[in-house]
Protein backbone atom coordinates (compact mmCIF):
# COMPACT_ATOMS: atom_id res chain seq x y z
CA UNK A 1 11.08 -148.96 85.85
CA UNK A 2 8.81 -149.38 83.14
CA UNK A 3 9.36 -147.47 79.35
CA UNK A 4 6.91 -144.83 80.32
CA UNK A 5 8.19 -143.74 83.33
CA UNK A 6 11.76 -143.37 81.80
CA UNK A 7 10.52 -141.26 78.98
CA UNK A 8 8.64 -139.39 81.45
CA UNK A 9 11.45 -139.10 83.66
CA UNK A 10 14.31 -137.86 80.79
CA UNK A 11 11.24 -135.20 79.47
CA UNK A 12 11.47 -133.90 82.87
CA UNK A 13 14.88 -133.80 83.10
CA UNK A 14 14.96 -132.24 80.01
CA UNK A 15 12.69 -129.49 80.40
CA UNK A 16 14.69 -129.08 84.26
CA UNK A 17 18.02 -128.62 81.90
CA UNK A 18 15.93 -126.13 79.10
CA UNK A 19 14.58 -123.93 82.48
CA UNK A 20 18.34 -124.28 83.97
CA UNK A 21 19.94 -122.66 80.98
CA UNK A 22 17.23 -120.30 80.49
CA UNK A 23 17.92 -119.01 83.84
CA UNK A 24 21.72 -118.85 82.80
CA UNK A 25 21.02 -117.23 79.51
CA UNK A 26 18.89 -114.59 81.35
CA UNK A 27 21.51 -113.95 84.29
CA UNK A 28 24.31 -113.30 81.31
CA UNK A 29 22.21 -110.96 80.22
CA UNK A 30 21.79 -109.23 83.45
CA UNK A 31 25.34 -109.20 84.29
CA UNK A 32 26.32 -107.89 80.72
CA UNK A 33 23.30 -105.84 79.78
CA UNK A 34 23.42 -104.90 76.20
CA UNK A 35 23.49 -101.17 76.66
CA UNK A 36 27.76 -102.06 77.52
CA UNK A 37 28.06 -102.16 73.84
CA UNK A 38 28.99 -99.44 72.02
CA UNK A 39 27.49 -99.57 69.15
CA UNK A 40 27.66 -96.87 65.84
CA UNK A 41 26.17 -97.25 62.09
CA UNK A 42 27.55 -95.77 58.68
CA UNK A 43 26.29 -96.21 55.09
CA UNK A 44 29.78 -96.16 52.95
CA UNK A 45 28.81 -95.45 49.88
CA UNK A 46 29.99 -98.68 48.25
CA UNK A 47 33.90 -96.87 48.77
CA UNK A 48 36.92 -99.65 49.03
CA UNK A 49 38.62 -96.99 50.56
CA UNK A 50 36.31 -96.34 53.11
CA UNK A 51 37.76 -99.99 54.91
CA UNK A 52 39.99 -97.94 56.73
CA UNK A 53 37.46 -96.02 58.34
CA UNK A 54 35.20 -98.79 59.38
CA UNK A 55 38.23 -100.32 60.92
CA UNK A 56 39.28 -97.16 62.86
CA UNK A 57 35.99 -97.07 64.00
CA UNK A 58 36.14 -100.58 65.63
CA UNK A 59 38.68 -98.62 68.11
CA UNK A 60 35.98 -97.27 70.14
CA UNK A 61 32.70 -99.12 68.62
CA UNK A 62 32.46 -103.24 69.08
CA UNK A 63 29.43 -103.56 67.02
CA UNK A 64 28.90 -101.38 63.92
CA UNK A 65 26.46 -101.57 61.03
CA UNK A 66 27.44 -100.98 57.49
CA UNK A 67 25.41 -100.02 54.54
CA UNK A 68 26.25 -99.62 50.88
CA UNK A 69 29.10 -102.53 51.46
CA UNK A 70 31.47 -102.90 48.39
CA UNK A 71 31.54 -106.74 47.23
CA UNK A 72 34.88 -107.01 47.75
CA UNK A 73 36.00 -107.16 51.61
CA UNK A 74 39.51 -105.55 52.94
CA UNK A 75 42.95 -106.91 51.92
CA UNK A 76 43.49 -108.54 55.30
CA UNK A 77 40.13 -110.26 56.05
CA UNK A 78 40.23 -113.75 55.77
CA UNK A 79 36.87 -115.82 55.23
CA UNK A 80 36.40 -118.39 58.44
CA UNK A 81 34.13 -120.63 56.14
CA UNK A 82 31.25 -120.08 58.08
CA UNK A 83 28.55 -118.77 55.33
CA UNK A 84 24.84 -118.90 56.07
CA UNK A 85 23.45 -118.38 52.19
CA UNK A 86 24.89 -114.86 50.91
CA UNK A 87 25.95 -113.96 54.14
CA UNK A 88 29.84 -114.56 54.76
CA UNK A 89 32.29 -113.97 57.70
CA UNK A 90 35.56 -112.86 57.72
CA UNK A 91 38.63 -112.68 60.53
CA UNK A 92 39.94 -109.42 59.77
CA UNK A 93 43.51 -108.09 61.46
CA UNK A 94 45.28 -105.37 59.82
CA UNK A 95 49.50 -105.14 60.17
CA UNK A 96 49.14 -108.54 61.64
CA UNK A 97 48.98 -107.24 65.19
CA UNK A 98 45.86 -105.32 65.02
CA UNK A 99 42.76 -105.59 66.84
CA UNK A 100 40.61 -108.29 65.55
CA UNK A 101 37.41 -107.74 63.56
CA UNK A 102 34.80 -109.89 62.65
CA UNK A 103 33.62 -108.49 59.24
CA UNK A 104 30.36 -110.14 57.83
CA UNK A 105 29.03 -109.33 54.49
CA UNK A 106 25.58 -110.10 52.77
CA UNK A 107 25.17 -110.01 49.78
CA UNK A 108 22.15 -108.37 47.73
CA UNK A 109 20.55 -107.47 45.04
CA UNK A 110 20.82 -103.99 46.08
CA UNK A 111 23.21 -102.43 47.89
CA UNK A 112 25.43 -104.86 50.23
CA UNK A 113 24.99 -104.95 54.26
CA UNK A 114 27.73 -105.60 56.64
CA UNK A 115 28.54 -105.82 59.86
CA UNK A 116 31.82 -105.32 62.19
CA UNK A 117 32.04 -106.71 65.29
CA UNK A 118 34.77 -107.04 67.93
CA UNK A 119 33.52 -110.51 68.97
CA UNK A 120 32.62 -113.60 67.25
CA UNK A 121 28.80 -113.76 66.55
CA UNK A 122 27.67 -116.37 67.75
CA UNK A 123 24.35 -116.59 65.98
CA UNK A 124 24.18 -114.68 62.13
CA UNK A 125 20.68 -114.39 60.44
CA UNK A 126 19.57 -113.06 57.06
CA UNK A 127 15.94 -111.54 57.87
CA UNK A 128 13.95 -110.77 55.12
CA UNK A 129 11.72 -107.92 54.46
CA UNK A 130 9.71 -106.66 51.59
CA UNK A 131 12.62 -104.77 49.48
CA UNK A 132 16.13 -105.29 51.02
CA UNK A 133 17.05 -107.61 53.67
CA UNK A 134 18.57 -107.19 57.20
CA UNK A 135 22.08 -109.05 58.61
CA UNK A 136 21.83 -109.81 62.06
CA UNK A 137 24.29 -110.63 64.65
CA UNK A 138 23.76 -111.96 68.21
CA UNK A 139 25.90 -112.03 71.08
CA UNK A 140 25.16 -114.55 74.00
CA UNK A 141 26.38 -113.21 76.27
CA UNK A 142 24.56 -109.76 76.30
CA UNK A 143 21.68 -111.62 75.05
CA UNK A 144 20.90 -108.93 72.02
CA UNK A 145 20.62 -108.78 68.31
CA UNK A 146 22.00 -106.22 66.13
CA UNK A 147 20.58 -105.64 62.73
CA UNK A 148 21.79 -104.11 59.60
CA UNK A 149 18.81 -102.34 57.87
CA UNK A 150 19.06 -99.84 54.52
CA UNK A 151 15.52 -98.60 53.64
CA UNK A 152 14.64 -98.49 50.10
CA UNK A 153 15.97 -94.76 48.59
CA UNK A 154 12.46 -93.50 47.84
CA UNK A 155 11.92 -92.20 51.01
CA UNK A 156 12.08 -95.19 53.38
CA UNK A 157 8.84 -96.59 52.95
CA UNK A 158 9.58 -99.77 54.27
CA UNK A 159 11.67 -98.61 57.55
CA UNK A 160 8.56 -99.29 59.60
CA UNK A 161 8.48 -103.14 57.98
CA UNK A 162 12.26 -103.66 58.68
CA UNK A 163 12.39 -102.12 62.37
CA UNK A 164 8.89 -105.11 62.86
CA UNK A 165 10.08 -107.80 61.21
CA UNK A 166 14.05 -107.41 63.13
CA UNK A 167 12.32 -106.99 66.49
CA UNK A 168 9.52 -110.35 65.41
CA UNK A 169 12.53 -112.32 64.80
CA UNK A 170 14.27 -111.32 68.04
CA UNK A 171 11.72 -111.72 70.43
CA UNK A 172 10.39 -115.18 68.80
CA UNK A 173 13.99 -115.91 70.33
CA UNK A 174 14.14 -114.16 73.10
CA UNK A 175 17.10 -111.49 72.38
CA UNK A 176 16.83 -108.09 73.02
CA UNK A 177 17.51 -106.49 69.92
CA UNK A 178 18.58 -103.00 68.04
CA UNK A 179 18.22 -101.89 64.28
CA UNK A 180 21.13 -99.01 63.35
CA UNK A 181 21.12 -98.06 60.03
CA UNK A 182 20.21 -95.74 56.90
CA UNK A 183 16.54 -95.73 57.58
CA UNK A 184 16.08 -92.67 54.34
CA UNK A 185 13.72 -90.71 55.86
CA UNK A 186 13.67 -88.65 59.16
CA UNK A 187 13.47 -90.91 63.04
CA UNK A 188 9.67 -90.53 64.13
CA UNK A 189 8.26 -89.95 61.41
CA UNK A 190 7.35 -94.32 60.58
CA UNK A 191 5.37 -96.42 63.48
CA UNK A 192 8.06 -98.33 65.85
CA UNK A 193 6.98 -101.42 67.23
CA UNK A 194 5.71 -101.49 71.12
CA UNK A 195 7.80 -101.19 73.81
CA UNK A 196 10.76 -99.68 71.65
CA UNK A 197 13.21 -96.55 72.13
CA UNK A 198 14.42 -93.82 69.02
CA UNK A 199 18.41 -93.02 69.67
CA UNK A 200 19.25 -90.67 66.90
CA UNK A 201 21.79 -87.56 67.17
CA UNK A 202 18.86 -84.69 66.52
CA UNK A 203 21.66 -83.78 63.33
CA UNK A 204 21.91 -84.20 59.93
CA UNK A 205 23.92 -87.44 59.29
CA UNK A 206 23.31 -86.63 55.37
CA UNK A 207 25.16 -84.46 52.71
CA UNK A 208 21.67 -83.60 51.99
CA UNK A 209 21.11 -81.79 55.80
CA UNK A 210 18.82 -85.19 56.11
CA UNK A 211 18.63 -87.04 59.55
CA UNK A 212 18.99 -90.53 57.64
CA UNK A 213 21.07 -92.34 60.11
CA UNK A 214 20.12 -93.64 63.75
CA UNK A 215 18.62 -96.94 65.85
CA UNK A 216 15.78 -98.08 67.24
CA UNK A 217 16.05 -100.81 70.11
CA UNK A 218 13.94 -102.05 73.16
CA UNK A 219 17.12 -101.48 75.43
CA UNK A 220 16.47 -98.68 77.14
CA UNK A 221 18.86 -96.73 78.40
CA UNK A 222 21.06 -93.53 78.46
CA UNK A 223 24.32 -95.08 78.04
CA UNK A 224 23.65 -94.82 74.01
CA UNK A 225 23.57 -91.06 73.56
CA UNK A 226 24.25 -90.50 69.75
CA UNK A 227 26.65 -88.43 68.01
CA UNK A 228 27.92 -87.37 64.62
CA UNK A 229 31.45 -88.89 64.14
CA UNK A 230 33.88 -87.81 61.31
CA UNK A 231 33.35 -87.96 57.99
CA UNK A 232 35.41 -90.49 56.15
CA UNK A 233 34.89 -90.29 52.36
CA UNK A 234 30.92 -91.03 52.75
CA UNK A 235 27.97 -89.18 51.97
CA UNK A 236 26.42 -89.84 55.19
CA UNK A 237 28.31 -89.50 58.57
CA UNK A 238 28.66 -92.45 61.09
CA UNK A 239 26.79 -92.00 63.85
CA UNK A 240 27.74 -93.73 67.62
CA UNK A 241 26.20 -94.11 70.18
CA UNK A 242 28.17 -94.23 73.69
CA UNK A 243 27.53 -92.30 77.26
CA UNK A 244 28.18 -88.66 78.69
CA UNK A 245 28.72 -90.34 82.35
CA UNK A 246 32.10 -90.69 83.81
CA UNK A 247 34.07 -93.31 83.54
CA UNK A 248 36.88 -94.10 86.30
CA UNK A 249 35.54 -90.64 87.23
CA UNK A 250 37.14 -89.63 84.27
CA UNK A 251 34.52 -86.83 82.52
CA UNK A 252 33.79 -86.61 78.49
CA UNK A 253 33.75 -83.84 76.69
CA UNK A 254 30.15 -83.11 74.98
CA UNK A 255 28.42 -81.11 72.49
CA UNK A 256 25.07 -79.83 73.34
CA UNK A 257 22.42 -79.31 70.03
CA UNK A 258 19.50 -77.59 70.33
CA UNK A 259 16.62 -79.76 68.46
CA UNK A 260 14.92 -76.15 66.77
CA UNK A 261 18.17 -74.06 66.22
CA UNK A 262 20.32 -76.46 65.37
CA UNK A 263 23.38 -74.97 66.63
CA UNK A 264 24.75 -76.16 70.00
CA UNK A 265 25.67 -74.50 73.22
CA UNK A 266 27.88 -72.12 72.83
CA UNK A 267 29.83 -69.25 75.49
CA UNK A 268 29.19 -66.27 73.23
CA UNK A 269 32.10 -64.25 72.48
CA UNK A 270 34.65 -67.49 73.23
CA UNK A 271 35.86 -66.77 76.47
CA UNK A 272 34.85 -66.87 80.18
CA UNK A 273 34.34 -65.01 82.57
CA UNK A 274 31.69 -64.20 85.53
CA UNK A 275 28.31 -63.33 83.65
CA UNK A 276 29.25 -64.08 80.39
CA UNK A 277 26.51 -65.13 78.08
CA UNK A 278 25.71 -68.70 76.18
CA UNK A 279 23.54 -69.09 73.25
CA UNK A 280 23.32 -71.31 70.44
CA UNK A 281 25.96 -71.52 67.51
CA UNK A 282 27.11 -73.93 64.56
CA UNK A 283 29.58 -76.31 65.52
CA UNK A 284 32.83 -75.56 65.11
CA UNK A 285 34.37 -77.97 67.57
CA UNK A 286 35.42 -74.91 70.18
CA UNK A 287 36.29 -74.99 73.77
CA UNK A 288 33.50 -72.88 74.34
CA UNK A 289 31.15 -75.13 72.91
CA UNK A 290 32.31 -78.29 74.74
CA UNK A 291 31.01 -79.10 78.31
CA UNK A 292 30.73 -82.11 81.04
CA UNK A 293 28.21 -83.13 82.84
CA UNK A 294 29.31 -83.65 86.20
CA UNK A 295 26.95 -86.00 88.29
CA UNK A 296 26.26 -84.37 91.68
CA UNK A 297 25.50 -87.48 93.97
CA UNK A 298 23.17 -89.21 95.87
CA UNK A 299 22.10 -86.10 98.03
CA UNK A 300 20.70 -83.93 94.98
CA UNK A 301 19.16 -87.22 93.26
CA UNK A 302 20.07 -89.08 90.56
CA UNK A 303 18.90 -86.76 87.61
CA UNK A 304 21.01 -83.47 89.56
CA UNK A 305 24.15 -82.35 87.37
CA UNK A 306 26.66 -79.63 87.00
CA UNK A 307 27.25 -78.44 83.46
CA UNK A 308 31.00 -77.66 83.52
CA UNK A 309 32.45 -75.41 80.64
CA UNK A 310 35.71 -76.99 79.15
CA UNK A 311 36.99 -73.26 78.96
CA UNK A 312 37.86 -74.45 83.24
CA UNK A 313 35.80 -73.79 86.71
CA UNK A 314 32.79 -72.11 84.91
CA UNK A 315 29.17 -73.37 85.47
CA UNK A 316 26.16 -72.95 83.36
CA UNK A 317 24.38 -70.46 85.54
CA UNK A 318 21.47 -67.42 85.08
CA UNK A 319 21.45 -64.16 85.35
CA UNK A 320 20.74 -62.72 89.09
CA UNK A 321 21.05 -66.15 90.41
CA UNK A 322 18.08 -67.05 92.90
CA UNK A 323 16.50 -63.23 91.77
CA UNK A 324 16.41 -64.74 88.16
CA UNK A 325 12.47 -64.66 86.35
CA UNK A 326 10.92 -65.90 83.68
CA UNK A 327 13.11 -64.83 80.07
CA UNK A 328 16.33 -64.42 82.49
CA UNK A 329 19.64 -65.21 80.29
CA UNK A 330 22.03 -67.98 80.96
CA UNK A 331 25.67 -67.48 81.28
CA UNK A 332 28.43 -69.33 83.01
CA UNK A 333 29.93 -68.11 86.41
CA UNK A 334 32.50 -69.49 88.41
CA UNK A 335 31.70 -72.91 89.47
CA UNK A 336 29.90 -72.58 93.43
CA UNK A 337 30.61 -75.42 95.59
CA UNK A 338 28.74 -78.41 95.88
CA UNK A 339 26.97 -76.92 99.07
CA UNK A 340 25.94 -74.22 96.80
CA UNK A 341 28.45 -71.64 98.38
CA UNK A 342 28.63 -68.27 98.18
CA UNK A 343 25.34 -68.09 96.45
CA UNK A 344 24.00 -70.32 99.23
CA UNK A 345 24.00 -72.67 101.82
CA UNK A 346 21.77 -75.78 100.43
CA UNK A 347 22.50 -77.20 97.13
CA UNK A 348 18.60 -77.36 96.45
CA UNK A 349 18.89 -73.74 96.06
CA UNK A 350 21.70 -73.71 93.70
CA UNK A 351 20.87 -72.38 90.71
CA UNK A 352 24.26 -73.80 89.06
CA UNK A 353 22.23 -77.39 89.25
CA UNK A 354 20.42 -78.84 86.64
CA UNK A 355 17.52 -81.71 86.41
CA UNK A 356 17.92 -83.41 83.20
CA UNK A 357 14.76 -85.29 81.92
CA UNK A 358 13.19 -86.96 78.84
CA UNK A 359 9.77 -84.92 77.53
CA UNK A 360 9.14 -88.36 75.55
CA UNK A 361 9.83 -91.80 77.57
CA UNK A 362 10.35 -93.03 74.09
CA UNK A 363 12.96 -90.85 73.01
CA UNK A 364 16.64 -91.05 75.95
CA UNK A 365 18.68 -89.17 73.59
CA UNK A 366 15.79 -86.10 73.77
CA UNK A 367 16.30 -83.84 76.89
CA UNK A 368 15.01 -80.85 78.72
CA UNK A 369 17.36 -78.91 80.88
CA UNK A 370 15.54 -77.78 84.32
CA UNK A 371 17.03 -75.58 86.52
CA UNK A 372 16.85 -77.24 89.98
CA UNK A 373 16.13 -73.43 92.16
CA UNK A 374 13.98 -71.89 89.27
CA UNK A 375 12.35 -74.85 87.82
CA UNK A 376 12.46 -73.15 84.72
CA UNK A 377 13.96 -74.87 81.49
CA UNK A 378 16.77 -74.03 79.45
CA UNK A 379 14.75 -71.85 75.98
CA UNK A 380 16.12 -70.94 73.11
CA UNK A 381 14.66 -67.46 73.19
CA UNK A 382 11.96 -65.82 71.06
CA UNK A 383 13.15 -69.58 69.03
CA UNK A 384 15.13 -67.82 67.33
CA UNK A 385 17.19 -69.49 64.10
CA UNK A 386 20.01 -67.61 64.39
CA UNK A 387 23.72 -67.85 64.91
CA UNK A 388 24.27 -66.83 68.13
CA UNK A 389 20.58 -67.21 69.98
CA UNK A 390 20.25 -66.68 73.30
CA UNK A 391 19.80 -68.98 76.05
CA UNK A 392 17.41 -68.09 78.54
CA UNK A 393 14.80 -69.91 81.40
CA UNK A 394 11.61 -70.43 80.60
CA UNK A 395 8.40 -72.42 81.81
CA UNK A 396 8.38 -75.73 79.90
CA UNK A 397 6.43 -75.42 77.17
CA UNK A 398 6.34 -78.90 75.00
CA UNK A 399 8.27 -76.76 72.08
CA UNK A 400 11.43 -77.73 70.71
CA UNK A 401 13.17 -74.52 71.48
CA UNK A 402 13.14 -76.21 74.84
CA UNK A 403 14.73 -80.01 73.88
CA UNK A 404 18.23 -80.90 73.47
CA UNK A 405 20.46 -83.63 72.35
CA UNK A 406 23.66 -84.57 74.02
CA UNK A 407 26.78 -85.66 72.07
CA UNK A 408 29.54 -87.44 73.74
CA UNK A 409 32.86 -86.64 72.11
CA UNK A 410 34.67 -89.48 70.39
């Protein structure tokens, strides 16, 4: 065999092994899509004390993006020696028998990014943008990226600039990718690159009442609905993203905001009973303001659920059932069964079932509430501000008194 057909024959066999692990690298991905991480974002205020936080929060988030980092890391992080520039890891285990964080810290300078993981990255880029730079982690075996971003503080003019140049260096590389952080100014209000998804809690994550804090990914997918967490010494909130549907048919609670009033679902008056009215009230973490959504099955169609009080068997319902019209107020009635019994016989009928559905593709944490028999939406009525609205049906109407956010309970 002559020297040209060897080289020819080890390119091919090179470009056969590049296609091979391509096809691996893409089936990981498939198997382990990267909407199974839980991921959750929280500017800390440069606090040393805020560690402990950020490490409770690796209990039910594998991947979360810090902001406002202090130079020095925890007590019990180690560094690994793996350093790419001013970006450092660190193997961090508190008490010794903790769960294992990988804490990586970049240097700036501004303010300080970081990142918490509960794997070992197995890629870690700096990506620079035109004020502050990004940290980026990538895991294999979902195939995605997850960048650190802090927009400058005069009003995030460069959030646009950071959310591009993350998702550039991502595809060039063929990851999937998500940006989570402090982007200082309000989600959709900056151009997000094609082919890319808002997930943002509808709330103020700010001390200010701003809506600073949220991600923007080309995953999509409703398995990162985003919530407020507990405030833990910050100025801003940490904000996670996770999923309202069951797991090991085991039910979360939720929270559910209305995007105009503010305030979330609420049974007026605190307790239950046949009739009794829901509006819209501040948060106060109640029973009567917590709820599941209880996935009805195959026969109703995928989008068909049951919203379940936590106060026990009550169903979000309307007034006069099937002889309900346009303005008719919602309350909660005992739950029917699944049939649609004693109201009636066919579950399409129901009007204890409820179509849940994005107005904006671009938006899966933005919903409207449909109810199946009416077809008439869940309307915050007259859109009233108050404390206390009522919730009533209503033709859809592309106004916000009509969109909701959903907040699994952490």
């Amino acid at each position: 065999m002559g020297p040209r057909r060897i080289v020819a024959l080890l390119a091919a066999v090179l470009l056969a092994l590049g296609l091979a692990s391509a096809v691996a690298e893409k089936a990981r991905a498939q198997q382990n899509p990267g909407d199974t991480h839980r991921p959750a974002t929280w500017n800390i205020q440069v606090g040393r004390d805020r560690w402990a936080g950020v490490y409770n929060l690796m209990n039910l988030h594998d991947v979360v993006a810090l902001q406002e980092v202090p130079n020095i890391p925890p007590t019990a992080a180690v560094f690994t020696g793996r350093r790419l520039g001013a970006l450092s890891e660190y193997r961090w285990q508190e008490g010794g028998r903790g769960r294992v964080v990988y804490l990586y810290i970049l240097t700036t300078g501004s303010r300080n990014l970081g990142m918490a993981t509960t794997w070992r990255a197995d890629d870690i880029a700096v990506v620079n943008s035109v004020y502050r730079p990004m940290l980026a982690v990538v895991n294999h075996t979902t195939n995605t990226m997850f960048a650190s971003a802090h927009a400058s503080a005069s009003g995030g003019g460069d959030a646009a600039t950071l959310v591009r140049r993350a998702a550039d260096w991502a595809n060039s590389r063929g990851y999937q990718w998500a940006v989570m952080g402090d982007f200082n100014r309000a989600p959709g209000t900056f151009a997000r690159p094609g082919g890319s998804y808002l997930y943002n809690a509808g709330q103020a994550t700010q001390q200010s009442g701003g809506e600073l804090d949220y991600m923007v990914s080309n995953v999509y997918t409703e398995n990162w609905q985003a919530s407020v967490l507990r405030n833990q010494g910050s100025d801003h909130w940490p904000v996670g993203f996770s999923s309202f549907q069951a797991a090991s048919n085991v039910y979360p609670s939720v929270s559910i905001s209305s995007d105009s009033n503010g305030g979330v679902l609420d049974v007026l008056g605190g307790t239950a009973s046949n009739g009794a009215h829901v509006g819209v009230y501040p948060d106060h973490g109640g029973t009567n303001q917590r709820w599941q959504l209880r996935f009805l099955g195959p026969e109703p169609g995928p989008r068909n659920y049951r919203l379940l009080s936590d106060l026990g068997d009550w169903c979000l319902d309307v007034d006069n059932g099937l002889n309900s019209t346009v303005g008719s107020y919602n309350n909660v009635w005992q739950c029917h069964a699944t049939n649609g019994e004693p109201e009636t016989e066919h579950w399409y009928q129901d009007t204890q079932n409820f179509n849940l559905s994005h107005p904006y593709r671009g938006e899966p944490d933005r919903y409207r509430i449909e109810d199946h028999s009416t077809g008439m939406y869940l309307n915050i009525l007259g859109n009233s501000h108050s404390a206390g609205a009522q919730v009533g049906q209503y033709w859809f109407q592309w106004q916000d008194n009509e969109y909701f956010h959903i907040h699994p309970e952490s």
